[in-house]
Every structure is written in C-alpha cells, then in structure tokens.
Protein backbone atom coordinates (compact mmCIF):
# COMPACT_ATOMS: atom_id res chain seq x y z
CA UNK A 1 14.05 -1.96 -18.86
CA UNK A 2 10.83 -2.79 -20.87
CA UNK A 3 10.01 -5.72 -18.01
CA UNK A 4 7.21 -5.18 -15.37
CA UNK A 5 9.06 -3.74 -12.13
CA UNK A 6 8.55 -6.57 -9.23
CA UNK A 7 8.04 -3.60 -7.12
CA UNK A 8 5.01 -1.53 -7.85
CA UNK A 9 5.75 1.69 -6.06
CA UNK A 10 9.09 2.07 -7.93
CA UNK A 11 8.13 1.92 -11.42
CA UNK A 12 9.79 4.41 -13.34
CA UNK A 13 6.60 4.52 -16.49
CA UNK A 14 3.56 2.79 -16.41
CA UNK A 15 2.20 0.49 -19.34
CA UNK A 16 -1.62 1.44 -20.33
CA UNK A 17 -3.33 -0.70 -22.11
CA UNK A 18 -6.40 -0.88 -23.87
CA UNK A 19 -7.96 -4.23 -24.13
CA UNK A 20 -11.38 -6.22 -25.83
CA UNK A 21 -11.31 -8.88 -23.02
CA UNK A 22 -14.02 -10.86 -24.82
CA UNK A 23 -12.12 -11.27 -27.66
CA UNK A 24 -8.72 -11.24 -25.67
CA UNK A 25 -7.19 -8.66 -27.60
CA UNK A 26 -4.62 -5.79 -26.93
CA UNK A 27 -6.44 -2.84 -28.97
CA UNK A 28 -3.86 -0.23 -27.83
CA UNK A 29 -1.03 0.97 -25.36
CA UNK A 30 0.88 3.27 -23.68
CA UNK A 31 4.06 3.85 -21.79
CA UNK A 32 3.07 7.02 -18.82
CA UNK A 33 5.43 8.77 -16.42
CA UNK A 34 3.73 8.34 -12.91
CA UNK A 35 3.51 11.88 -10.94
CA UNK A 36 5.34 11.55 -7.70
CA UNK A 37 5.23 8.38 -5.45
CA UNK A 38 3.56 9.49 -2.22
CA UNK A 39 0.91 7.46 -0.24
CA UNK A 40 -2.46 7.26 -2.13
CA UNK A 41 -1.08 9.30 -5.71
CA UNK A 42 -0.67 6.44 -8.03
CA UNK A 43 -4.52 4.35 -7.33
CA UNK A 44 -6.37 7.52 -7.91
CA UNK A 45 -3.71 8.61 -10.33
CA UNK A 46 -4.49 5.19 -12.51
CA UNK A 47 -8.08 5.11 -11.83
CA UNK A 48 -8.24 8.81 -13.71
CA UNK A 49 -5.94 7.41 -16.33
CA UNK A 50 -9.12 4.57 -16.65
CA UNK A 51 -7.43 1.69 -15.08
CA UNK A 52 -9.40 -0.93 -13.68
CA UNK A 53 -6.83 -3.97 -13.22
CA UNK A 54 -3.39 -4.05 -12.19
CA UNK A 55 -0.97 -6.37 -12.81
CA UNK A 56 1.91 -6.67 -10.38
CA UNK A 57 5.14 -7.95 -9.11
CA UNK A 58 4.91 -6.97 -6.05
CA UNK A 59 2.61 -4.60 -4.13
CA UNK A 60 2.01 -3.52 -0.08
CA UNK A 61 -1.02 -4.08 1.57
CA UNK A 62 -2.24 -0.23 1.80
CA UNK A 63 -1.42 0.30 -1.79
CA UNK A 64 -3.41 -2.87 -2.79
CA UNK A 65 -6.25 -1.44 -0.32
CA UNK A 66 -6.06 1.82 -1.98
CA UNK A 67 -6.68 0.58 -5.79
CA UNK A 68 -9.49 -1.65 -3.93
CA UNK A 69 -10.84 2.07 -2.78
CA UNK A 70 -10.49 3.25 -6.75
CA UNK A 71 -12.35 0.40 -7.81
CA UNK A 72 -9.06 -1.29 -9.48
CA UNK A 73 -8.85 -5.28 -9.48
CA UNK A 74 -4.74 -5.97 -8.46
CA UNK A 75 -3.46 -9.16 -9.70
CA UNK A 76 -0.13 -9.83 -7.45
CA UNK A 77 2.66 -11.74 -8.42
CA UNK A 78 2.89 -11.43 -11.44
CA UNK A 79 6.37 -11.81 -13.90
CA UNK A 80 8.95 -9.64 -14.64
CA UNK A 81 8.16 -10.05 -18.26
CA UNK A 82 7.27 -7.89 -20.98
CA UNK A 83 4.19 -6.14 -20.02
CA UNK A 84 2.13 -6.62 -23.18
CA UNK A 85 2.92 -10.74 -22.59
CA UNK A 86 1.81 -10.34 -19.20
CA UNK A 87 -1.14 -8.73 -20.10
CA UNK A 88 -1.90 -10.90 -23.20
CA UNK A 89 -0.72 -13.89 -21.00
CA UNK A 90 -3.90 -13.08 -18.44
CA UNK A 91 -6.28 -12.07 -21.14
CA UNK A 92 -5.76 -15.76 -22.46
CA UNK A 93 -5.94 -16.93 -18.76
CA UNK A 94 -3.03 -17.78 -18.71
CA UNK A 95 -0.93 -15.97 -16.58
CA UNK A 96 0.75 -17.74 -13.72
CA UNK A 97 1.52 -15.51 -10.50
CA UNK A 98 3.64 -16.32 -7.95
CA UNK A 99 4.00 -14.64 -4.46
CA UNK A 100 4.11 -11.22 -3.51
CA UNK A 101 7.70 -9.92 -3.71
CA UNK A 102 6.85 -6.89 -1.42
CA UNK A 103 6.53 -7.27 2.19
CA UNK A 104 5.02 -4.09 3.52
C-alpha cells in the first residue's frame, strides 16, 4: 500500500533504490516483484539485485543471518512509512527505529 511492510518476508514488491550516500541523495528507484518466499531466496535474491542495506519493519533472526551471509547491512525496526522517506530519513541520519515487530 506504498508503506514499508513491518514484516519483511511478506512483502508483496520490493523498493530499490539507488543512492549517493555522501551527498545523501536518492539518484533512482524501483518497485520489484520478489520470486517466491522460501528460506534463503530473497538475501541472495537482493544481493544479485545489488543490495547492500536493508531497511526493515520487522525481520527473523535466520533471515537477518542470511543477508549478513550476502554481505547486506539490515537496519530493523524501521517505520511503516513511505519507503523513499525511510530511506531519505536514514541517509540524513535520521531515521528512528523501534523494535523488531517479528519474533521468529
């Protein structure tokens, strides 16, 4: 519903972005269809897609363990906002995360 899902391994597209962190700017985007959620698909799925942070709701310990394994940063806890202000928002430094909504 153009929010970040609070639950990573339900997210029905993925937002992509490009981003100059050292001038904090979004330099592009884009909204992918995930293949199908099975255990260990979507880290190597993102890291070919050239992902190396993710910003989440929520997120289970194997699946954070598994983007560790692809060499992807996860940032937990983050808002169910729009994900170009959450990713904007922790460009700046700015973004304030809460707990981990997922508890598996």
């Amino acid at each position: 519903d153009g929010v970040l899902c609070m639950h990573f391994g339900h997210c029905e597209h993925f937002a992509v972005f490009e981003v100059d962190a050292q001038n904090k700017k979004i330099l592009d985007s884009q909204k992918l269809s995930p293949p199908a959620h099975e255990p260990g698909v979507l880290p190597r799925w993102l890291h070919e897609q050239g992902a190396n942070i993710i910003l989440s709701g929520g997120m289970g310990a194997r699946a954070q363990s598994l983007f560790v394994d692809n060499q992807i940063k996860v940032v937990i806890g983050a808002p169910s906002e729009a994900p170009d202000k959450v990713v904007q928002d922790y460009l700046n430094g700015d973004l304030q995360t809460g707990d981990n909504i997922c508890d598996h």
